[in-house]
PDB file of N, CA and C in Angstrom:
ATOM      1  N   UNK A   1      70.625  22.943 -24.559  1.00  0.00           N
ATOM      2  CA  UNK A   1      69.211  23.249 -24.410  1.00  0.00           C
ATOM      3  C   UNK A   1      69.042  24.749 -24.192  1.00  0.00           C
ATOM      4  N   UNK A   2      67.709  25.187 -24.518  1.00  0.00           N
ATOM      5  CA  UNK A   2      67.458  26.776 -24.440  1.00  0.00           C
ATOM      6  C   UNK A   2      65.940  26.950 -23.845  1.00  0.00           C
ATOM      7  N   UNK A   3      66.038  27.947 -23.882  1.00  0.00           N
ATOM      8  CA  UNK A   3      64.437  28.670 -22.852  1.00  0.00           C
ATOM      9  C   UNK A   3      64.022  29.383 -24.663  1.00  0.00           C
ATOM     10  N   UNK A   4      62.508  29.435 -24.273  1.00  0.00           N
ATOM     11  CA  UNK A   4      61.956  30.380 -25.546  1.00  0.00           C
ATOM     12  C   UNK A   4      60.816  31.739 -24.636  1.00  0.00           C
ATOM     13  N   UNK A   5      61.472  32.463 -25.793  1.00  0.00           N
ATOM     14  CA  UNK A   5      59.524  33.392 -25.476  1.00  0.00           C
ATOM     15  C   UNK A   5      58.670  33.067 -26.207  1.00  0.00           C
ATOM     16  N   UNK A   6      57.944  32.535 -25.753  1.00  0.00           N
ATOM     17  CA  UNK A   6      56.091  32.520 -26.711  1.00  0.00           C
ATOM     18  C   UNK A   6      55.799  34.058 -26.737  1.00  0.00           C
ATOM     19  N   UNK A   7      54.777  33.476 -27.540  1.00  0.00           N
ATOM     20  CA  UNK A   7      52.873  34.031 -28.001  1.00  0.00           C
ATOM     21  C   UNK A   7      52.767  35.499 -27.015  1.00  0.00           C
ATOM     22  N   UNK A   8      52.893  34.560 -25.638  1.00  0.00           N
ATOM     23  CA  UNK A   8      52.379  35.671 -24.066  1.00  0.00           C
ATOM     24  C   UNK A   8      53.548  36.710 -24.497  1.00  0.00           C
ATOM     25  N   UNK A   9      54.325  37.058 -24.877  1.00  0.00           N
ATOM     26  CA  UNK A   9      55.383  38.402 -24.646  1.00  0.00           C
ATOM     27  C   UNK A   9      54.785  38.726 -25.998  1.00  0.00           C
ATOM     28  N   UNK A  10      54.352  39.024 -26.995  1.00  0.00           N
ATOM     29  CA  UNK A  10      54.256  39.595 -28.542  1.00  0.00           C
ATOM     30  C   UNK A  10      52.897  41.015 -27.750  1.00  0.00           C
ATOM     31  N   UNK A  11      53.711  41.853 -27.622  1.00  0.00           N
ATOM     32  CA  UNK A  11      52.421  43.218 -27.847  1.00  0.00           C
ATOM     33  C   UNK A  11      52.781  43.792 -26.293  1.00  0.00           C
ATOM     34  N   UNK A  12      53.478  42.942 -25.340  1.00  0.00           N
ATOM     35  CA  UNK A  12      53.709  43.045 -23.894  1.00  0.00           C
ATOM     36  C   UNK A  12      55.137  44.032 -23.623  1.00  0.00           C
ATOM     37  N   UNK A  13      55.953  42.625 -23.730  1.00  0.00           N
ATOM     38  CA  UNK A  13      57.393  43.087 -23.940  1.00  0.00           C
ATOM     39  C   UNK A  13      57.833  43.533 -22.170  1.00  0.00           C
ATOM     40  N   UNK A  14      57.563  42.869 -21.218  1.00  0.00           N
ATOM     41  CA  UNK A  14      58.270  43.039 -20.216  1.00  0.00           C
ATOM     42  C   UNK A  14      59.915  41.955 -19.927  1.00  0.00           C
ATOM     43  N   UNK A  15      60.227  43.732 -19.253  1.00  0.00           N
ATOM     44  CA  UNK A  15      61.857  42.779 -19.169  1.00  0.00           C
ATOM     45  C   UNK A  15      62.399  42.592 -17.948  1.00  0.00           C
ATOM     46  N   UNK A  16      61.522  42.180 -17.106  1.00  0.00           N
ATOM     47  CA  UNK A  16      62.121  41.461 -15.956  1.00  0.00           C
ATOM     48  C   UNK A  16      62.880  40.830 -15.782  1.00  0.00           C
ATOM     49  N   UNK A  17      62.424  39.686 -17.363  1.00  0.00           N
ATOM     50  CA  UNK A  17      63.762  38.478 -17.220  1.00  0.00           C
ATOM     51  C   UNK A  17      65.141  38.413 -17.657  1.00  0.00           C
ATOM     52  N   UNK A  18      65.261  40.294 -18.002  1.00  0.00           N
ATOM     53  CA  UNK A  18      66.355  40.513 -18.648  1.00  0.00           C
ATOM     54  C   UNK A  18      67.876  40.816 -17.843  1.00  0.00           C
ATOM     55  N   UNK A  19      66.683  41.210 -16.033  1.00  0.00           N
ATOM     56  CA  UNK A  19      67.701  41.541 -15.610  1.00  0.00           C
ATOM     57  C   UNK A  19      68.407  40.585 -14.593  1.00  0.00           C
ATOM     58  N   UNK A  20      67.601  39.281 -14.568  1.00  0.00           N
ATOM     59  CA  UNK A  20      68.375  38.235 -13.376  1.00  0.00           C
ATOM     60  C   UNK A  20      68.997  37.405 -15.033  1.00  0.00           C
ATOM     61  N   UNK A  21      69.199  37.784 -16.070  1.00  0.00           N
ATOM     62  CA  UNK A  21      69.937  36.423 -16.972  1.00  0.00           C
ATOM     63  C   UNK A  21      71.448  37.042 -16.746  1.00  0.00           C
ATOM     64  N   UNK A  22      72.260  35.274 -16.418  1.00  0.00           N
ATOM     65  CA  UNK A  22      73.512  35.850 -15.992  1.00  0.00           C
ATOM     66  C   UNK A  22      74.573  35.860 -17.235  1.00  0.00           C
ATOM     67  N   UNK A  23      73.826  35.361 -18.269  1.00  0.00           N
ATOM     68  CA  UNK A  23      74.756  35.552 -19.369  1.00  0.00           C
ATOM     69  C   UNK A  23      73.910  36.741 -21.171  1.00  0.00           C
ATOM     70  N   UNK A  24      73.233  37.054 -20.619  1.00  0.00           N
ATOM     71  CA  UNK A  24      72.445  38.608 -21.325  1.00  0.00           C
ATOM     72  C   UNK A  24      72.524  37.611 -22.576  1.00  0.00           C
ATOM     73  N   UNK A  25      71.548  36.320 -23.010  1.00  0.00           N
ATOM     74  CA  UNK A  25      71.167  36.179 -24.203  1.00  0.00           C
ATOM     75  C   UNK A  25      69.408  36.585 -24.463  1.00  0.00           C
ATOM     76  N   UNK A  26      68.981  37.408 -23.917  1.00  0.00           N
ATOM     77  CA  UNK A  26      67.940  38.109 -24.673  1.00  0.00           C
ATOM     78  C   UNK A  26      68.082  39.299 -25.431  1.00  0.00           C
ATOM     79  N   UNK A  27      67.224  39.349 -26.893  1.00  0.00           N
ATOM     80  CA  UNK A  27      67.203  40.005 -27.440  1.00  0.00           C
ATOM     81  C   UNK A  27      66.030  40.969 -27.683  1.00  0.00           C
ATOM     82  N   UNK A  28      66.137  42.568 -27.762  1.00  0.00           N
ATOM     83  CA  UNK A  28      64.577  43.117 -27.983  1.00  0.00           C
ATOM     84  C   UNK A  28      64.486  43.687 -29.119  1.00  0.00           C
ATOM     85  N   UNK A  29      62.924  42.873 -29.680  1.00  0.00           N
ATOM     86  CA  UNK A  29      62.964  42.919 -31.005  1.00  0.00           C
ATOM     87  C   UNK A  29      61.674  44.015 -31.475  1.00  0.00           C
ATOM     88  N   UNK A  30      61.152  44.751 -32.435  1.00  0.00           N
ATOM     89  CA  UNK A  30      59.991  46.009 -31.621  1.00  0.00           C
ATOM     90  C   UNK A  30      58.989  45.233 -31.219  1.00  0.00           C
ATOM     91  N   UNK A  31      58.220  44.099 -31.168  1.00  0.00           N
ATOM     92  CA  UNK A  31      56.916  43.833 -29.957  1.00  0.00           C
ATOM     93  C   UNK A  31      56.963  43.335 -29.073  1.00  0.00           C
ATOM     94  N   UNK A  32      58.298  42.340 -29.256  1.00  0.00           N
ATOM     95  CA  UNK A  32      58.695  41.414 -27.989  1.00  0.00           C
ATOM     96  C   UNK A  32      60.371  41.001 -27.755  1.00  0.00           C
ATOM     97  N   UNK A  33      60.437  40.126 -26.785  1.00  0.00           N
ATOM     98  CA  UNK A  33      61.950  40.147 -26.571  1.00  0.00           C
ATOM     99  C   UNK A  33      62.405  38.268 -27.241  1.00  0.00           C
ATOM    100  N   UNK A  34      63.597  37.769 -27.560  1.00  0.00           N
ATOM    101  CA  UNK A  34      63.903  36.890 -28.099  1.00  0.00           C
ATOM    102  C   UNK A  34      65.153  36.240 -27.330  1.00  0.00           C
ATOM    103  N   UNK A  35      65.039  34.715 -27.177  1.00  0.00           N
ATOM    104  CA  UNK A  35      66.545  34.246 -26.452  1.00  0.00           C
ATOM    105  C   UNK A  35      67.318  33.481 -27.202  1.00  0.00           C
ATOM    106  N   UNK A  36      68.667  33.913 -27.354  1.00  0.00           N
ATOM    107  CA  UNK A  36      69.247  33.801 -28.510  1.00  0.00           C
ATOM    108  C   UNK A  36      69.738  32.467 -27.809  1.00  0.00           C
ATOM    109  N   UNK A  37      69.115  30.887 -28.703  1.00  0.00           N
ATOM    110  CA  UNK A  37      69.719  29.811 -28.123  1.00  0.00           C
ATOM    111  C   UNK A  37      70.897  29.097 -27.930  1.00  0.00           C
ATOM    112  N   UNK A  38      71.739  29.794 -28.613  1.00  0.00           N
ATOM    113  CA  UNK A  38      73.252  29.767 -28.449  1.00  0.00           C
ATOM    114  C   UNK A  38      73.862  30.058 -27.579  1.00  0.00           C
ATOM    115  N   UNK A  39      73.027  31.020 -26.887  1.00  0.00           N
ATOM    116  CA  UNK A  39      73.857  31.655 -25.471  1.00  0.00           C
ATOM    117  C   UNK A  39      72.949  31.527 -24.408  1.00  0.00           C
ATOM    118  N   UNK A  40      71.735  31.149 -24.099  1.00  0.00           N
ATOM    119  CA  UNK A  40      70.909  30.715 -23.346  1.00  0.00           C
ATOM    120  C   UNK A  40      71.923  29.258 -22.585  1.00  0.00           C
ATOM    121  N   UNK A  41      72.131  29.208 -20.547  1.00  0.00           N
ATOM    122  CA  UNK A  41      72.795  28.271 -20.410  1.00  0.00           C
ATOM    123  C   UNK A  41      71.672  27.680 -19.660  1.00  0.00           C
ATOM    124  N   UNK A  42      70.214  27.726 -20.098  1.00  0.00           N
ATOM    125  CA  UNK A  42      69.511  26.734 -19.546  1.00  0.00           C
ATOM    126  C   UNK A  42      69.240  26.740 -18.038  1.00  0.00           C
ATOM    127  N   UNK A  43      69.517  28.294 -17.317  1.00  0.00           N
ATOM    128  CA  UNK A  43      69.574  28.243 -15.652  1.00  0.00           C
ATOM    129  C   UNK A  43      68.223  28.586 -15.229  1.00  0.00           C
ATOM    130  N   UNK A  44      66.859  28.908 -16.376  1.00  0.00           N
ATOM    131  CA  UNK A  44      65.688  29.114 -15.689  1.00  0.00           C
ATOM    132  C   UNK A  44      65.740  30.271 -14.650  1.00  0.00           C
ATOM    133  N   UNK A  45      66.530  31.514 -14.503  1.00  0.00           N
ATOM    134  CA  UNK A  45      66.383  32.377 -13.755  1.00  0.00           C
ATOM    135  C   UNK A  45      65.189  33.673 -14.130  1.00  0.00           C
ATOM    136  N   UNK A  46      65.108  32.893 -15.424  1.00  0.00           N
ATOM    137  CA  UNK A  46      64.138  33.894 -15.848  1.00  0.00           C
ATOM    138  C   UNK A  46      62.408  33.660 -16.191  1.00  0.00           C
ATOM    139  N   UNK A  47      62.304  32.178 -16.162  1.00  0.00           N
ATOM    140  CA  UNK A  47      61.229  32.155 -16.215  1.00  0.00           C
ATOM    141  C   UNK A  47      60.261  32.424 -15.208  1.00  0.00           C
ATOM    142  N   UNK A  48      59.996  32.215 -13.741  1.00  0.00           N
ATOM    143  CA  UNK A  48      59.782  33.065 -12.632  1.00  0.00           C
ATOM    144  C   UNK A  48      59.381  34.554 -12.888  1.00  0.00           C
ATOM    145  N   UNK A  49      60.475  35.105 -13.157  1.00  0.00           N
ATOM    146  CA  UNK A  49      60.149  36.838 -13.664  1.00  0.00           C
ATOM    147  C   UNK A  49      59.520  37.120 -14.525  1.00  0.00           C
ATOM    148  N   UNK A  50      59.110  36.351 -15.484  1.00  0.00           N
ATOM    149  CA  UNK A  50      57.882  37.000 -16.444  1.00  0.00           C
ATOM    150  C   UNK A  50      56.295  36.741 -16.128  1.00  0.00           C
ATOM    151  N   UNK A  51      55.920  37.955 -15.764  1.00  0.00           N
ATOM    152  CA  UNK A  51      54.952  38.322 -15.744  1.00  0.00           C
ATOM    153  C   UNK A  51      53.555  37.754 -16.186  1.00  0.00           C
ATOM    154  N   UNK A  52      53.870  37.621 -17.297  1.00  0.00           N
ATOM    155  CA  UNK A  52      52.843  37.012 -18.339  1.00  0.00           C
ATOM    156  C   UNK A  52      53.266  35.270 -18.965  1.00  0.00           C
ATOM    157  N   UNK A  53      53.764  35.005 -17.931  1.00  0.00           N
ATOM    158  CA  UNK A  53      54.321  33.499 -18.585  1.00  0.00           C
ATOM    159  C   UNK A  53      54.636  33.173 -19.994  1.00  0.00           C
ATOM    160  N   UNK A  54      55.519  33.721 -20.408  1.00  0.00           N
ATOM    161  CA  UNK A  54      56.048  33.606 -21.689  1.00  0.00           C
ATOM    162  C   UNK A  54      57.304  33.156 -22.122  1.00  0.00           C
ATOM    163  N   UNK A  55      58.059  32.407 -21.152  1.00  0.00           N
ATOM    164  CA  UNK A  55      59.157  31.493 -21.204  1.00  0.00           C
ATOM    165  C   UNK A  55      59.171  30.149 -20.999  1.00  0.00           C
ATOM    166  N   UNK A  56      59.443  29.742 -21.779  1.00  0.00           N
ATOM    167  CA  UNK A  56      59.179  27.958 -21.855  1.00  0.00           C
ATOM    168  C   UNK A  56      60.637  27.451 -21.971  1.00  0.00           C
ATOM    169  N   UNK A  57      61.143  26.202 -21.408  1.00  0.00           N
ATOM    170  CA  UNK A  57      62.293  25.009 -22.094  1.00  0.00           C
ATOM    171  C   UNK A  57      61.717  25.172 -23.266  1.00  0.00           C
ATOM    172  N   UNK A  58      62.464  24.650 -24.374  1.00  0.00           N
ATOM    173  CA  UNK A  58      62.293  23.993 -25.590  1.00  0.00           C
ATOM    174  C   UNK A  58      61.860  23.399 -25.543  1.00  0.00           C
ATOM    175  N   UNK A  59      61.665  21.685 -24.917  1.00  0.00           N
ATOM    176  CA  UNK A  59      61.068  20.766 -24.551  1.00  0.00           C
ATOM    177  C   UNK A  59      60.041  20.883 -24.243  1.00  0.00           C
ATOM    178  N   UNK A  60      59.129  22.165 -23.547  1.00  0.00           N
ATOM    179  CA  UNK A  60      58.079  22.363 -22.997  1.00  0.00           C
ATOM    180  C   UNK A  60      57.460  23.680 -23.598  1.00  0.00           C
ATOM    181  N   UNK A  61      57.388  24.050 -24.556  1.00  0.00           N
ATOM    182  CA  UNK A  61      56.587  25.063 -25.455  1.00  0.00           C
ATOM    183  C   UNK A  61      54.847  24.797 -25.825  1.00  0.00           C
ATOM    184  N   UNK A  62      54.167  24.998 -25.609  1.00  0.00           N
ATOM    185  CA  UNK A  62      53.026  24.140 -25.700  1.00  0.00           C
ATOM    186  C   UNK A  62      52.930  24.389 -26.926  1.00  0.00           C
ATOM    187  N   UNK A  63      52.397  23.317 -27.507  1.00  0.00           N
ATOM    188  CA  UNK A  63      51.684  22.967 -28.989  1.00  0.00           C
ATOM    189  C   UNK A  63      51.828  24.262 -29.946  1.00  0.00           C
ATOM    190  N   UNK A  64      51.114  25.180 -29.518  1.00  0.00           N
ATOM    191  CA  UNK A  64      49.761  26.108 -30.153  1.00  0.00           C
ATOM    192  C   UNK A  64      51.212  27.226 -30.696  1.00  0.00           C
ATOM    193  N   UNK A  65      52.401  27.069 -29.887  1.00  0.00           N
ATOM    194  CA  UNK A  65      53.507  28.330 -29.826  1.00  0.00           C
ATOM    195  C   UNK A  65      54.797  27.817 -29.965  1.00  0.00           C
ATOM    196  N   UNK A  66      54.921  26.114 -30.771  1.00  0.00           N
ATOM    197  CA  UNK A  66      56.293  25.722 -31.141  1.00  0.00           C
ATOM    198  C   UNK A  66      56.824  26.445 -32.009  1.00  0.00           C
ATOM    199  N   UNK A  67      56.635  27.196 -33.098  1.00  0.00           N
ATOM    200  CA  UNK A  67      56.849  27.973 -34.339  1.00  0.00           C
ATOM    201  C   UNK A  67      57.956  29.322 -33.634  1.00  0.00           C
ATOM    202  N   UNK A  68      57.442  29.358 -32.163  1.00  0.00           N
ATOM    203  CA  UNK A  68      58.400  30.205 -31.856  1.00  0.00           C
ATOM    204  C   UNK A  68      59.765  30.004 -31.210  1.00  0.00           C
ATOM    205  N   UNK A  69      60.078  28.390 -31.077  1.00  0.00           N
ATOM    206  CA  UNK A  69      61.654  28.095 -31.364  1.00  0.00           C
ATOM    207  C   UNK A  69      62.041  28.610 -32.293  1.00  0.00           C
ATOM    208  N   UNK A  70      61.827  27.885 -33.311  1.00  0.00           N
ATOM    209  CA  UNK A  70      62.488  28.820 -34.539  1.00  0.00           C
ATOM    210  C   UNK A  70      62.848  30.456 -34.633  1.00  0.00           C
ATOM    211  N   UNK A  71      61.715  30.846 -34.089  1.00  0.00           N
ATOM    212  CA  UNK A  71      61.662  32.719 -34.266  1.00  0.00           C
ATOM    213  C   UNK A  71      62.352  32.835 -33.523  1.00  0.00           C
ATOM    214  N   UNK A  72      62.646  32.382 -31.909  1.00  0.00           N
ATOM    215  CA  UNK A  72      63.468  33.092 -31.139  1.00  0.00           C
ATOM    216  C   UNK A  72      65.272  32.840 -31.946  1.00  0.00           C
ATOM    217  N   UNK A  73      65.262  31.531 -32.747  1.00  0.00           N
ATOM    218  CA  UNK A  73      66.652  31.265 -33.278  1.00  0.00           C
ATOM    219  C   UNK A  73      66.967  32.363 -34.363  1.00  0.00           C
ATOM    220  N   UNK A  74      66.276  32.550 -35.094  1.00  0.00           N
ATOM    221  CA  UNK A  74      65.999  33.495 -36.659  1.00  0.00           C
ATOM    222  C   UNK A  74      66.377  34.518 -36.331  1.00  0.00           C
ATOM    223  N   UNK A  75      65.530  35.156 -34.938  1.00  0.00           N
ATOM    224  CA  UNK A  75      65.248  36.746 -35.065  1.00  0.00           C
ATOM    225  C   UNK A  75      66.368  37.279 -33.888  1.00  0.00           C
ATOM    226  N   UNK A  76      66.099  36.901 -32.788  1.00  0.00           N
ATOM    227  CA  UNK A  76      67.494  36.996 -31.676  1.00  0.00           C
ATOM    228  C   UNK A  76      68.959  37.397 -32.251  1.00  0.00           C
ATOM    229  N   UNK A  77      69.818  36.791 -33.265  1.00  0.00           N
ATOM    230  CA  UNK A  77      70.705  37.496 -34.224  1.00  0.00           C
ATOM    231  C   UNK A  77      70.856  38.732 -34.705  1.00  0.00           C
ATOM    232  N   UNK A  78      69.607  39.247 -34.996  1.00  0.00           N
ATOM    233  CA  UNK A  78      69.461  40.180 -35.719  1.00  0.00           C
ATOM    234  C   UNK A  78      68.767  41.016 -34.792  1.00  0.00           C
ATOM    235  N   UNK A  79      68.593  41.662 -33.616  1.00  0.00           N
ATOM    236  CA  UNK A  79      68.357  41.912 -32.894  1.00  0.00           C
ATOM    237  C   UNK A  79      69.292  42.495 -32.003  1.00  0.00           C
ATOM    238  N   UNK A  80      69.116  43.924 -30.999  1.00  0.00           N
ATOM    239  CA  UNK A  80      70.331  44.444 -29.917  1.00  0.00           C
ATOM    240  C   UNK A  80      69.768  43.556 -28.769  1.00  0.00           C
ATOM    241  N   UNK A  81      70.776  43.447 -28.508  1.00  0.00           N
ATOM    242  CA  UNK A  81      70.893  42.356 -26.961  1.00  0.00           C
ATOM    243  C   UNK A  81      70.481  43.677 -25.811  1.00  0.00           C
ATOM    244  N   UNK A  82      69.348  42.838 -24.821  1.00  0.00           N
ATOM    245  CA  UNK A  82      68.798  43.736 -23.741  1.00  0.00           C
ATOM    246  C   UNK A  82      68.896  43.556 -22.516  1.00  0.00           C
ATOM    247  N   UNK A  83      70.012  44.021 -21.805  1.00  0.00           N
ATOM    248  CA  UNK A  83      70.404  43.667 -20.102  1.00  0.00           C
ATOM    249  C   UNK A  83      69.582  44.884 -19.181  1.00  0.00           C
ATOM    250  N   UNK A  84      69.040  45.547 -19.640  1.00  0.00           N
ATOM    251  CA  UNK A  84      68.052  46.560 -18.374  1.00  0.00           C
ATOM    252  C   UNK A  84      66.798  46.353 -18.557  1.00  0.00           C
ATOM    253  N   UNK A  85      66.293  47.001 -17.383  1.00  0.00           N
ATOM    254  CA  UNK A  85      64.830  47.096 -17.477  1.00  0.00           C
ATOM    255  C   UNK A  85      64.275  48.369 -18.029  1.00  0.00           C
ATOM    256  N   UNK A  86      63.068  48.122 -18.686  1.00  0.00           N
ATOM    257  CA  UNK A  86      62.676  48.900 -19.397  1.00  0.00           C
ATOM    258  C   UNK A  86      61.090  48.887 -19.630  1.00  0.00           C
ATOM    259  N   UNK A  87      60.161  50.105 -19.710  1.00  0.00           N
ATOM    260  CA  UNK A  87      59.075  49.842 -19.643  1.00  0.00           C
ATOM    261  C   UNK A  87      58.303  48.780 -20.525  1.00  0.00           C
ATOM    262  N   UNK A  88      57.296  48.365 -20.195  1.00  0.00           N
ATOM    263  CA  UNK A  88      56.711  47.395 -21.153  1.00  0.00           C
ATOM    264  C   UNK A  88      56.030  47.944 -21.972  1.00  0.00           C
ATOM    265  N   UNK A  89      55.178  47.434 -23.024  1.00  0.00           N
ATOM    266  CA  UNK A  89      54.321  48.016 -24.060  1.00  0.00           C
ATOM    267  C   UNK A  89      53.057  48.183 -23.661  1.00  0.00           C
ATOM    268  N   UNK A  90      52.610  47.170 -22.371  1.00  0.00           N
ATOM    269  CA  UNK A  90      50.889  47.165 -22.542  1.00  0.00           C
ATOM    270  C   UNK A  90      51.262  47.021 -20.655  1.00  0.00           C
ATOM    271  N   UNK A  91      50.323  46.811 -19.996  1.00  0.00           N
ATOM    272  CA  UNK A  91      50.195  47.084 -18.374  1.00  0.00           C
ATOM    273  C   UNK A  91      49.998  45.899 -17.916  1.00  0.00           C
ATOM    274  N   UNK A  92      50.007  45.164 -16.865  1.00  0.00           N
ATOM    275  CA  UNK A  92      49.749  44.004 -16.364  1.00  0.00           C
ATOM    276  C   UNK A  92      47.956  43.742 -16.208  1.00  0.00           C
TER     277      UNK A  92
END
């Protein structure tokens, strides 16, 4: 099982949750960040830290933002992996 970023991180891009993941499967991609589900171990340390609620289970993605399982699988690959913090794009 894996965690996703929605909809809420696209234009934001805070990386709070980059820095409690204990195995660095997020990826930053230029508007938002991506969790590469292969290496995601499912510990939820990161959903808490985002700001803008933009981490979901798989299981729990609402409706409107399933399309972005897929994207986080697609695009996360192709993407540099992001373990610091770093400013966001837009302000709380």
């Amino acid at each position: 099982m894996t965690h996703v970023v929605a909809q809420p991180c696209f234009g934001c891009k805070y990386t709070d949750c980059v820095v409690v993941c204990p195995v660095e499967c997020f990826y930053e991609g230029e508007k938002m960040l991506y969790i590469h589900p292969d290496e995601c171990i499912d510990c939820e340390a990161c959903v808490p830290e985002c700001p803008v609620e933009a981490i979901f289970h798989e299981d729990s993605v609402p409706d409107e933002w399933k399309d972005f399982t897929a994207l986080n699988a697609e695009l996360a690959p192709t993407c540099e992996v992001i373990t610091e913090k770093k400013d966001a794009l837009c302000d709380e």
